[in-house]
Protein backbone atom coordinates (compact mmCIF):
# COMPACT_ATOMS: atom_id res chain seq x y z
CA UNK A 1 29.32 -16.94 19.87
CA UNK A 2 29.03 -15.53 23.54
CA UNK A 3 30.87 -12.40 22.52
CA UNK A 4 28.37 -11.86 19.17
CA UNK A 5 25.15 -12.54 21.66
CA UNK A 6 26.49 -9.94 24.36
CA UNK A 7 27.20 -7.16 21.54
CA UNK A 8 23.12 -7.96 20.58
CA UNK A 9 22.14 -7.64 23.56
CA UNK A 10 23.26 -3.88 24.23
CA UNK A 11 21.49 -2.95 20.66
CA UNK A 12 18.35 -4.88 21.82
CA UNK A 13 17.85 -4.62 25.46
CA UNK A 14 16.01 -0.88 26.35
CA UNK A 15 18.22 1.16 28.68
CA UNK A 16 16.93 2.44 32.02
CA UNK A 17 16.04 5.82 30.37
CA UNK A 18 14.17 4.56 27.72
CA UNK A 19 12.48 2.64 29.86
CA UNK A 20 11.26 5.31 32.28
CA UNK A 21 10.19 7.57 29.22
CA UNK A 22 8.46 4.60 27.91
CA UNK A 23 6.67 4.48 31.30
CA UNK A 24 5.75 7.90 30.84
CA UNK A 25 3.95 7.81 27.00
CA UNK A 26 2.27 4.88 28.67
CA UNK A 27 0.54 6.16 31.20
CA UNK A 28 -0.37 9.40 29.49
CA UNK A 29 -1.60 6.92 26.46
CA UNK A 30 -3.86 4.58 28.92
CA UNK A 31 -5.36 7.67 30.44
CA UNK A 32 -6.26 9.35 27.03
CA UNK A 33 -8.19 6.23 26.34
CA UNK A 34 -10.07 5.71 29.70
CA UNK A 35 -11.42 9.11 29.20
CA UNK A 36 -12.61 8.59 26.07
CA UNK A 37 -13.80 5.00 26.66
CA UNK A 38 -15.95 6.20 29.93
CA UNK A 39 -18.42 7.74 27.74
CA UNK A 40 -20.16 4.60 26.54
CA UNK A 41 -21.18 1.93 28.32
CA UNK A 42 -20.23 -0.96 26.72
CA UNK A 43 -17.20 -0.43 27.46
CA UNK A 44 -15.79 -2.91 30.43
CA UNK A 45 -11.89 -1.88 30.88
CA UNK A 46 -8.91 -0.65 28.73
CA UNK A 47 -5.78 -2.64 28.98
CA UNK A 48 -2.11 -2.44 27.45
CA UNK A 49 -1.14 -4.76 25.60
CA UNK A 50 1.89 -5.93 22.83
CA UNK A 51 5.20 -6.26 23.55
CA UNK A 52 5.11 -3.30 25.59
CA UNK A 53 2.85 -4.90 28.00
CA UNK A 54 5.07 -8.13 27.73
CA UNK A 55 8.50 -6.62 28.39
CA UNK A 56 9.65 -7.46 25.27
CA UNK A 57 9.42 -4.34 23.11
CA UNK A 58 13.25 -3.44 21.27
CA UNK A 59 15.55 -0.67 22.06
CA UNK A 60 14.68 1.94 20.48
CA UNK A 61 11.87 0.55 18.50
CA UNK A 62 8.35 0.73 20.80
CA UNK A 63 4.97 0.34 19.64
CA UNK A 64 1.95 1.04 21.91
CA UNK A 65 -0.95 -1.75 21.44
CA UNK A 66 -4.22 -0.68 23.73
CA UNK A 67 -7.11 -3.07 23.84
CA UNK A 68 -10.50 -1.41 24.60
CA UNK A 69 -12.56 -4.31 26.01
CA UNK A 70 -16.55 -3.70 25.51
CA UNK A 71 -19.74 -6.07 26.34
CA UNK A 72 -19.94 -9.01 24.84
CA UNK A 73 -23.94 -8.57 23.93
CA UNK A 74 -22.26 -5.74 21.68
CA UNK A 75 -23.55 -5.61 18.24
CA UNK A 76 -20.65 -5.97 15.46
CA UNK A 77 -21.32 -2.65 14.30
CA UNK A 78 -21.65 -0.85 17.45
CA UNK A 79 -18.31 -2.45 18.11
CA UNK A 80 -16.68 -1.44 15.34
CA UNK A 81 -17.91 2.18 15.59
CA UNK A 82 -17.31 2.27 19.18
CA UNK A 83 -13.91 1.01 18.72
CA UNK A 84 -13.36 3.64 16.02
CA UNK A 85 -14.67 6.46 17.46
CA UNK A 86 -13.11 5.87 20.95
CA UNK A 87 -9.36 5.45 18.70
CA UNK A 88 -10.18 8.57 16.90
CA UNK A 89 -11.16 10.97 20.35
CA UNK A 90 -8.38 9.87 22.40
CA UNK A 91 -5.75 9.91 19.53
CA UNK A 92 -7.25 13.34 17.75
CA UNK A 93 -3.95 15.40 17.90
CA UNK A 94 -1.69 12.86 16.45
CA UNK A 95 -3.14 12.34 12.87
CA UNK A 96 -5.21 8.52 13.80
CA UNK A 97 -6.12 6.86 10.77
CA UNK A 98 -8.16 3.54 10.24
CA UNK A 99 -6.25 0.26 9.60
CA UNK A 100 -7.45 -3.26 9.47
CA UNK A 101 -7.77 -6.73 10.54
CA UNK A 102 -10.52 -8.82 11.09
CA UNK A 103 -12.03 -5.96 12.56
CA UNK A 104 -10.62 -1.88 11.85
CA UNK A 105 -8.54 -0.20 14.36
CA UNK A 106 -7.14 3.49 15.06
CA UNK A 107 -3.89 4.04 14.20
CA UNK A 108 -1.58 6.86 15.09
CA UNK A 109 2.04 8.17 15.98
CA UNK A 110 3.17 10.14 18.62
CA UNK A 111 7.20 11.04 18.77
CA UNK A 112 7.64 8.86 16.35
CA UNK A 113 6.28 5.47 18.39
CA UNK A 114 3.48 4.20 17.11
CA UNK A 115 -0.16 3.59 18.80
CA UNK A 116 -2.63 0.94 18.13
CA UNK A 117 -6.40 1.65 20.05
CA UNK A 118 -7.60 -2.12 19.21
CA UNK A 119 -11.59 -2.87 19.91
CA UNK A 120 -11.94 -6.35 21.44
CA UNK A 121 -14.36 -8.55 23.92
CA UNK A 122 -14.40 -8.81 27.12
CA UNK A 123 -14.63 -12.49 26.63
CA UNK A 124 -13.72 -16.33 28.59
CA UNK A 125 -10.77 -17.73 27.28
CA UNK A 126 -11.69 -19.73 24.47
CA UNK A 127 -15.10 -17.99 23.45
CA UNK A 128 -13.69 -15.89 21.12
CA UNK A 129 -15.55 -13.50 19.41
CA UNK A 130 -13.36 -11.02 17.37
CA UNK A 131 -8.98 -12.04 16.72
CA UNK A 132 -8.36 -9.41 18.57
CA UNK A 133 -9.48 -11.30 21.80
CA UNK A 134 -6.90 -13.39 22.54
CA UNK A 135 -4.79 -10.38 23.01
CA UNK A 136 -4.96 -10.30 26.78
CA UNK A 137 -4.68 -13.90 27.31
CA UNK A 138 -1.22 -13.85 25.65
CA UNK A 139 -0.08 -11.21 27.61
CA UNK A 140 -1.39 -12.78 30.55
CA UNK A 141 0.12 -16.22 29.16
CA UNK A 142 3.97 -14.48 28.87
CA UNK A 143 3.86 -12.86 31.97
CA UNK A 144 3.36 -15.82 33.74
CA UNK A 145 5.87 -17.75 32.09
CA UNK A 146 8.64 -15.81 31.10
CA UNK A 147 11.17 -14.25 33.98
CA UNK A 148 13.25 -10.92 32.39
CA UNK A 149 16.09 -13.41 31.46
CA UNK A 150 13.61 -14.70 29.06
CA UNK A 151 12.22 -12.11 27.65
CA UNK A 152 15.91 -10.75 26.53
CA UNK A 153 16.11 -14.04 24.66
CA UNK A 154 12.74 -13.23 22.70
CA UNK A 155 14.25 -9.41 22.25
CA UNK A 156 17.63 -11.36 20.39
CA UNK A 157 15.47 -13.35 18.45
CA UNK A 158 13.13 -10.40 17.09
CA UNK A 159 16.45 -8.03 16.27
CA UNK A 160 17.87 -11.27 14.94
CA UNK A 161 14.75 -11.40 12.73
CA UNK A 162 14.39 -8.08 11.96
CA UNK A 163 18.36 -8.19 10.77
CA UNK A 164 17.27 -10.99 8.37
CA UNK A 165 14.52 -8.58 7.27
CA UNK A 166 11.41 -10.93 8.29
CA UNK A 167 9.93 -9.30 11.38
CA UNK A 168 6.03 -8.21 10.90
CA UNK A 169 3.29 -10.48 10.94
CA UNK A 170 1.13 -7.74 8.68
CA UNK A 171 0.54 -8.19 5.26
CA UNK A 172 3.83 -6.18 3.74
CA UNK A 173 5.91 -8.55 5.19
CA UNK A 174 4.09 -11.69 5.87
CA UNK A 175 6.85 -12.13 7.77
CA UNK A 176 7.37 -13.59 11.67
CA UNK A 177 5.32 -11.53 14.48
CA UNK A 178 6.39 -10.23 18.02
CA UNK A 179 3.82 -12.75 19.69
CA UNK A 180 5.77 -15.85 17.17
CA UNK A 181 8.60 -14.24 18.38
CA UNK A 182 7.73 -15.12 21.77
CA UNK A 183 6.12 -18.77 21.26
CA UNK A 184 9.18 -19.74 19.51
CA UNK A 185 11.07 -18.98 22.59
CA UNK A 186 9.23 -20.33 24.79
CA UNK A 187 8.78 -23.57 23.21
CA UNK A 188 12.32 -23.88 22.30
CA UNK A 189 14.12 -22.16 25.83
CA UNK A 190 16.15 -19.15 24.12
CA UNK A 191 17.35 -17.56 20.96
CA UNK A 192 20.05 -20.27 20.05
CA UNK A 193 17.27 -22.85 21.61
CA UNK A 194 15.36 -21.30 18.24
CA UNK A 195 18.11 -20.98 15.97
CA UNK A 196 19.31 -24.90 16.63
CA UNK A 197 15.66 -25.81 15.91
CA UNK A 198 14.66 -23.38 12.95
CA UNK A 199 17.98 -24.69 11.16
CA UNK A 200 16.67 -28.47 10.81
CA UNK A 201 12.79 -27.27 10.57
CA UNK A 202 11.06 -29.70 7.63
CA UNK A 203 8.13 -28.69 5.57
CA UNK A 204 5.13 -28.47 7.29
CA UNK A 205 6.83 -28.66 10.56
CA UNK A 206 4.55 -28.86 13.75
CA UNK A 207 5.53 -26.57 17.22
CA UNK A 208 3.20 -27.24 19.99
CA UNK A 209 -0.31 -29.01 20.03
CA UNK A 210 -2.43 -28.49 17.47
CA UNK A 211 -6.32 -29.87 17.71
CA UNK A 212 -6.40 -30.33 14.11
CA UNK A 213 -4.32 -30.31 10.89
CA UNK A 214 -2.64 -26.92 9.60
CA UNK A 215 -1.35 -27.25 5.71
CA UNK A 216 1.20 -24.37 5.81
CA UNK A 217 5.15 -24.35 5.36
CA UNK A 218 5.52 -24.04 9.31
CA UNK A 219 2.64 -24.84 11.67
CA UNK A 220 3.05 -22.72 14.95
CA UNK A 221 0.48 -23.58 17.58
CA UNK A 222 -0.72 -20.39 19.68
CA UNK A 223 -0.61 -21.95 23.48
CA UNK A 224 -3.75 -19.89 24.13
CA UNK A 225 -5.85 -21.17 21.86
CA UNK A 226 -4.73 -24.68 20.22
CA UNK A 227 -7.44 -24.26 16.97
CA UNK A 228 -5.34 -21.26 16.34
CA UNK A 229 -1.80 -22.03 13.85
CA UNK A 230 0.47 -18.46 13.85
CA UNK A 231 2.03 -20.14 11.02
CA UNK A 232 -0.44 -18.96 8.61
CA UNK A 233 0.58 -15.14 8.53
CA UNK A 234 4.02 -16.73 7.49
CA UNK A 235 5.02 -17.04 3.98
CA UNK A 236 6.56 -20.26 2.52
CA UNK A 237 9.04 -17.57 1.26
CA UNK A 238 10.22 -16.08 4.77
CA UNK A 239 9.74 -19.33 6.49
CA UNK A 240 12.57 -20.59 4.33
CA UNK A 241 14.66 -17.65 4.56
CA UNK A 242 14.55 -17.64 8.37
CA UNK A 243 15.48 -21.59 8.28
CA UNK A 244 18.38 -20.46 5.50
CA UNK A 245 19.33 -17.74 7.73
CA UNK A 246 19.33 -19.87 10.62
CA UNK A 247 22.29 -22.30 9.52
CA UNK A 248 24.46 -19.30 8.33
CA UNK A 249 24.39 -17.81 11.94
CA UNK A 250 24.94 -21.53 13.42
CA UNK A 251 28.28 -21.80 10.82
CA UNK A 252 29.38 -18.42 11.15
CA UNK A 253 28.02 -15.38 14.31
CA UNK A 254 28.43 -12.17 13.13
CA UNK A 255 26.49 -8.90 14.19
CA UNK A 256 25.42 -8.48 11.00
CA UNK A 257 22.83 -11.10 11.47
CA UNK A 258 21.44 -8.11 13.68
CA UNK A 259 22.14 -5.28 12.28
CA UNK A 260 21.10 -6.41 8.82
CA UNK A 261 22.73 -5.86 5.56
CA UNK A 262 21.86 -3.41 3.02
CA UNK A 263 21.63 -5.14 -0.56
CA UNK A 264 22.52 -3.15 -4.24
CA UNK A 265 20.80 -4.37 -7.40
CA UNK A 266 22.52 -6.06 -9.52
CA UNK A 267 23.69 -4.04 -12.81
CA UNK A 268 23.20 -6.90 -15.06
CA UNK A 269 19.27 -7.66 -13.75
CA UNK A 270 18.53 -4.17 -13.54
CA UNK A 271 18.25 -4.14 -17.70
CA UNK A 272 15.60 -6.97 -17.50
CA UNK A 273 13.53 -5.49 -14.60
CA UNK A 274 10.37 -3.69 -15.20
CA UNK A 275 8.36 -1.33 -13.01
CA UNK A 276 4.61 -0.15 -12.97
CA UNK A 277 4.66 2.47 -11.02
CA UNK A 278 1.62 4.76 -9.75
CA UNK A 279 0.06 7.08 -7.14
CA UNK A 280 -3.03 5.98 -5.00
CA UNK A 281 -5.10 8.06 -3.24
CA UNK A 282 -4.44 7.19 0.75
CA UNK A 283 -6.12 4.00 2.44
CA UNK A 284 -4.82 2.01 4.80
CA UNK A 285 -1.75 0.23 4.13
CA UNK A 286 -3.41 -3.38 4.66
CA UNK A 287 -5.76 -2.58 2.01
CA UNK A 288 -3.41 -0.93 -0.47
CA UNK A 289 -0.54 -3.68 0.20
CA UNK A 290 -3.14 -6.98 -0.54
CA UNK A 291 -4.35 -4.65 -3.16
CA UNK A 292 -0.85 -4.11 -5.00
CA UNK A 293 0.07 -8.09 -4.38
CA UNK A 294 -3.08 -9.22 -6.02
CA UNK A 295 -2.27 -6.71 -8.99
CA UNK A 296 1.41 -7.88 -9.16
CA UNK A 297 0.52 -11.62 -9.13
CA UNK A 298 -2.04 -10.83 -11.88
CA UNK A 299 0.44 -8.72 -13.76
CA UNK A 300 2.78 -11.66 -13.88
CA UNK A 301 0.46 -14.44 -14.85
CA UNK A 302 -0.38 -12.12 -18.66
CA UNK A 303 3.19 -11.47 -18.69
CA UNK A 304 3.53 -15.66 -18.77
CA UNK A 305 0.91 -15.93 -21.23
CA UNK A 306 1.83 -13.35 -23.31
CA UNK A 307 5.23 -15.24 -23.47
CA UNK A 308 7.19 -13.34 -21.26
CA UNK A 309 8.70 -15.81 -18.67
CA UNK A 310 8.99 -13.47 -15.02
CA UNK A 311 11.49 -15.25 -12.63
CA UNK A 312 10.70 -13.24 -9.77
CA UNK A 313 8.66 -10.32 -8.72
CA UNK A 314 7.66 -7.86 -5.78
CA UNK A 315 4.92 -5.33 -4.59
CA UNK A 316 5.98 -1.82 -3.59
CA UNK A 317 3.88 0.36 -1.56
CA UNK A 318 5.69 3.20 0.78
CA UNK A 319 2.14 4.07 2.68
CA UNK A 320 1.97 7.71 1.68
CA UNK A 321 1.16 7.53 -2.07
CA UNK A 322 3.21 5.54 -4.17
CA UNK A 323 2.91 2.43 -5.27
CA UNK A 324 4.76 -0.40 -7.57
CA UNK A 325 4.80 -3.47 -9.24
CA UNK A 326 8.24 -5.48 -10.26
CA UNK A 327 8.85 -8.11 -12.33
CA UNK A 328 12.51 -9.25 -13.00
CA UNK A 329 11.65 -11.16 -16.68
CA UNK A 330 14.38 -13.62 -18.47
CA UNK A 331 14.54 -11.36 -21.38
CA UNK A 332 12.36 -8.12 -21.92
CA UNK A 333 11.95 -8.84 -25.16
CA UNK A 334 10.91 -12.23 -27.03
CA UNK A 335 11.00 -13.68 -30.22
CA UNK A 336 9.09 -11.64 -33.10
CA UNK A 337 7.46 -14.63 -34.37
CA UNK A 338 5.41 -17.77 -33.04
CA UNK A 339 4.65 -20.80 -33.61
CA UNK A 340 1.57 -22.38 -32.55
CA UNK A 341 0.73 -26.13 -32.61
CA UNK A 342 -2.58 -26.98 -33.69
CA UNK A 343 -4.73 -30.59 -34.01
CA UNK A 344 -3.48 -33.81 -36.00
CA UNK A 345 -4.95 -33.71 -39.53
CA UNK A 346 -7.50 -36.75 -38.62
CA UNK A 347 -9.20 -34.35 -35.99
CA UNK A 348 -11.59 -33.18 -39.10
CA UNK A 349 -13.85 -30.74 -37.09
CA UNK A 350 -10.74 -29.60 -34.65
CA UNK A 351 -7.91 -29.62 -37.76
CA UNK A 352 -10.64 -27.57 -40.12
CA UNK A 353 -11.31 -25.24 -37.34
CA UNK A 354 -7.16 -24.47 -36.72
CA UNK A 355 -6.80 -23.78 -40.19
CA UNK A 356 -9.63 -21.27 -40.77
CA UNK A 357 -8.62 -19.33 -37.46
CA UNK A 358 -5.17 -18.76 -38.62
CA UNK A 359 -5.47 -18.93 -42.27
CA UNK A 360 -3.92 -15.10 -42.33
CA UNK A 361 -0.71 -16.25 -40.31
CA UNK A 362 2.81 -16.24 -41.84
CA UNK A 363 2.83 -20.06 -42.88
CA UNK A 364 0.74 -23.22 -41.94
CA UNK A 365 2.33 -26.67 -42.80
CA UNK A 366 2.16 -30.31 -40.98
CA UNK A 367 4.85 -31.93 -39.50
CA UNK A 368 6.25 -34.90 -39.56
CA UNK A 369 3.68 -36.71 -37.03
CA UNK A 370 0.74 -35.17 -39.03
CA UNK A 371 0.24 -32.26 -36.67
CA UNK A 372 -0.93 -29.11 -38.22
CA UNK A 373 1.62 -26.06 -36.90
CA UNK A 374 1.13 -22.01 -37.93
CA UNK A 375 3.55 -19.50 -37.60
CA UNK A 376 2.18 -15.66 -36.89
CA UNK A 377 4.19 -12.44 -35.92
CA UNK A 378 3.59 -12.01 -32.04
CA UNK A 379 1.16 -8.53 -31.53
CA UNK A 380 3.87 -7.94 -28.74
CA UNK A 381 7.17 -9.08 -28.17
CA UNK A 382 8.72 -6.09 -25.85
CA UNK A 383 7.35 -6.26 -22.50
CA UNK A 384 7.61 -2.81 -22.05
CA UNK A 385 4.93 -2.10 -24.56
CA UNK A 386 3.09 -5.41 -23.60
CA UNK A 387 2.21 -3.92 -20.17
CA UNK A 388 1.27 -0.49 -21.32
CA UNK A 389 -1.31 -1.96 -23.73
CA UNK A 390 -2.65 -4.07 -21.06
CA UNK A 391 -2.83 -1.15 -18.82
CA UNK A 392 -4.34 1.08 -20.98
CA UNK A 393 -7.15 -1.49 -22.70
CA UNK A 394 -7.36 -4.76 -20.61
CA UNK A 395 -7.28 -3.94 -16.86
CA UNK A 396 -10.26 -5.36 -15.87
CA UNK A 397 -9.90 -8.47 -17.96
CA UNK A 398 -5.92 -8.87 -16.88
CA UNK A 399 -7.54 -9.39 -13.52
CA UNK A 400 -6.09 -6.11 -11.83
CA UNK A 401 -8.32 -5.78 -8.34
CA UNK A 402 -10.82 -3.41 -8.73
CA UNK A 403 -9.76 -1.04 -5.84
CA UNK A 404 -6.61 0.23 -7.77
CA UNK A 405 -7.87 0.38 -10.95
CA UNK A 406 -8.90 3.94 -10.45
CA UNK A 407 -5.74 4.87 -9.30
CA UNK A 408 -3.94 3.34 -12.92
CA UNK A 409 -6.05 5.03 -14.87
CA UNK A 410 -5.32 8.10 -13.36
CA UNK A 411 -1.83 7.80 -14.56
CA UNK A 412 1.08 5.85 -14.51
CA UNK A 413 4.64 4.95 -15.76
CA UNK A 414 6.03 1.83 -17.05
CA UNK A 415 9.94 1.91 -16.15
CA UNK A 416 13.53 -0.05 -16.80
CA UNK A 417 14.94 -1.10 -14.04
CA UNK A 418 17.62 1.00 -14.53
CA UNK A 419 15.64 4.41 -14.50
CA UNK A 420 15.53 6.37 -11.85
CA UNK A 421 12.86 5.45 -9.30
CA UNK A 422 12.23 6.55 -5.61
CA UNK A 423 14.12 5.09 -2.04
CA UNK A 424 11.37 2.56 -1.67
CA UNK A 425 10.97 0.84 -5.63
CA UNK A 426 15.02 1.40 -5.57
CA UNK A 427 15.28 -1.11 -1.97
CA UNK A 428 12.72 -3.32 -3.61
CA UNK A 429 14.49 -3.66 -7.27
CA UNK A 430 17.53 -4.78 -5.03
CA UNK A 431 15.73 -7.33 -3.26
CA UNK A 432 14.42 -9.05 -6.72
CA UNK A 433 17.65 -8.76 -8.46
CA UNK A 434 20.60 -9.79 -6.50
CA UNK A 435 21.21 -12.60 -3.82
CA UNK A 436 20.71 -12.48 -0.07
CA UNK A 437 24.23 -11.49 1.15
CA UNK A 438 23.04 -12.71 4.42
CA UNK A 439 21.17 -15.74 4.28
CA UNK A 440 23.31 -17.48 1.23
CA UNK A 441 26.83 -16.37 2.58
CA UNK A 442 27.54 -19.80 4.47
CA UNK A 443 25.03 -21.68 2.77
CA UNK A 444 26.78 -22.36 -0.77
């Protein structure tokens, strides 16, 4: 165990040159901003943030969150324009873009480390007026509770996470944050304190003090604000992966568990996966992900009623312009014909009713309880086919979100799973079709 946790600890922990550059991009960052953010007045201070801020950022993987606090008497629309414009100004010469949460933010990447420029209030702790306020209370909050032995613990625990391949709180993942990251340690004392707990977690399971009741798979109190559960941005999916993942690391340490493990499709799936693949024009990639979900989850449900069962299925978008939807079906294609059950015979109105509607099916007879039954020839039974109809005719109708229906009908491909397809679809299509390596390796 001890000789596992010292090996993650070199791959996690920043060195002392990393650390100085770091030092560096920050304060050429913070001062980009301030001279930006003196031209209005609303503006009250800019502060770093994130894990940066925190001490907890990974080796070799640093993100830059800055918080530009502004009056609270400003309007919601002068902060949001504020917020952009000051994002855009400062970050002009390293292609910014607009990405959202409750409220939009500038985007951008510089040397390949990306920067967040993050409106917010200047507010009291606890009169919150935008999400994005609590930021410098939890910075505040880890600061003055973690020492640097402490923070190395939360740095094993997000490498550890990001080796299961949960770590990102946005909506791609749904998976656990940097700031969960951090509670989780400091409610539970250190990575294995975590590990120990997360491998006997129960559904619905409570961490910290919560002023009212949370329905998710893992309630996870934010000590800054007790209304607030962290849980929520955590799938039922990764929540039981992480508890899964958990007990293999507890039976067996190996670095892997850090590192991560890359996963190959299975041959045999492959010929009952289907893609939908298409371009988008570029938005921001919490719009186009939710948008692709929705789609995917939509997708699924006409596959189901069209009689296609789908066992498991994934979004795909890589952020640039491609996007996907997967579906790994039981069989691709179904029985030609159908039967349908109908009304017993003494249902007059319902029984007379069955008959006339399928009076042109293959063959209508009663069983033996007096139920009236009809066989007809299915109008599809390859889903293949199924989907392009659907695409083509009945998008709005198959309850596709609006916002990428434009971008379908523009073009695009339904696929086999074993056709070619691009880096991203190809990582996904092994994710739906073969068995966590990792998590189920001790767990059988």
């Amino acid at each position: 165990m001890s000789r596992v946790l010292e090996q993650a600890r070199k791959i996690s922990i920043p060195t002392r040159q990393e650390e100085e550059k770091t030092e560096e991009l920050a304060d050429f960052l913070i001062k980009q901003v301030n001279r930006e953010a003196a031209r209005h007045a609303q503006v009250v201070a800019v502060e770093l943030g994130g894990s940066y801020a925190k001490g907890t950022w990974l080796r070799g993987q640093m993100d830059f969150d800055i918080f530009v606090k502004l009056k609270t008497d400003t309007g919601e629309k002068e902060f949001e324009e504020t917020g952009k414009k000051i994002g855009f100004d400062s970050m002009k010469k390293f292609n910014p873009h607009v990405r959202y949460s409750e409220h939009p933010y500038v985007e951008a990447e510089i040397k390949g480390t990306r920067v967040n420029v993050v409106p917010c209030y200047d507010v009291e702790k606890g009169q919150w007026k935008s999400a994005a306020d609590r930021s410098s209370f939890h910075t505040k909050f880890i600061l003055e509770s973690f020492d640097d032995a402490k923070k190395n613990e939360v740095r094993l625990l997000k490498k550890f996470l990001k080796g299961v391949g949960i770590y990102g709180a946005e909506i791609a993942k749904e998976g656990f944050g940097g700031y969960v990251a951090e509670v989780l340690v400091h409610n539970y004392g250190s990575f294995l304190g975590v590990i120990e707990a997360a491998s006997n977690f129960t559904q619905g399971h409570v961490i910290g003090n919560p002023s009212k009741k949370f329905e998710t798979s893992l309630v996870l109190i934010d000590p800054v604000d007790s209304n607030r559960n962290l849980g929520t941005a955590i799938s039922s999916q990764n929540a039981a992966r992480f508890i899964l993942a958990a007990r293999a690391f507890l039976k067996k340490q190996s670095m892997v568990f850090f590192t991560g493990k890359q996963r190959n499709a299975n041959r045999k799936n492959l010929k009952n996966a289907l893609i939908v693949r298409f371009d988008y024009k570029w938005r921001s990639p919490d719009i186009i992900w939710g948008q692709v979900k929705r789609g995917t989850t939509s997708l699924a449900g006409q596959l189901e009623l069209g009689g296609f069962e789908v066992i498991r299925k994934a979004a795909v978008a890589d952020e640039k312009s491609e996007a996907a939807m997967l579906f790994l079906l039981r069989l691709p294609a179904i029985e030609k014909f159908t039967v349908k059950n109908g009304p017993e015979v003494y249902r007059k109105m319902d029984s007379e009713s069955f008959i006339s509607k399928n009076s042109k099916n293959i063959m209508t007879w009663i069983d033996e309880s007096g139920r009236i039954l009809s066989m007809q020839e299915r109008e599809f039974y390859d889903a293949k086919k199924f989907l392009e109809h659907l695409l083509r005719k009945n998008l709005v109708q198959a309850g596709v979100p609006s916002g990428i229906i434009p971008d379908i009908r523009r073009g695009f491909r339904v696929l086999h799973g074993n056709q070619p397809v691009s880096k991203s679809i190809k990582k996904a299509l092994a994710e739906v079709t073969s068995t966590d390596g990792l998590v189920f390796s001790t767990n059988r």
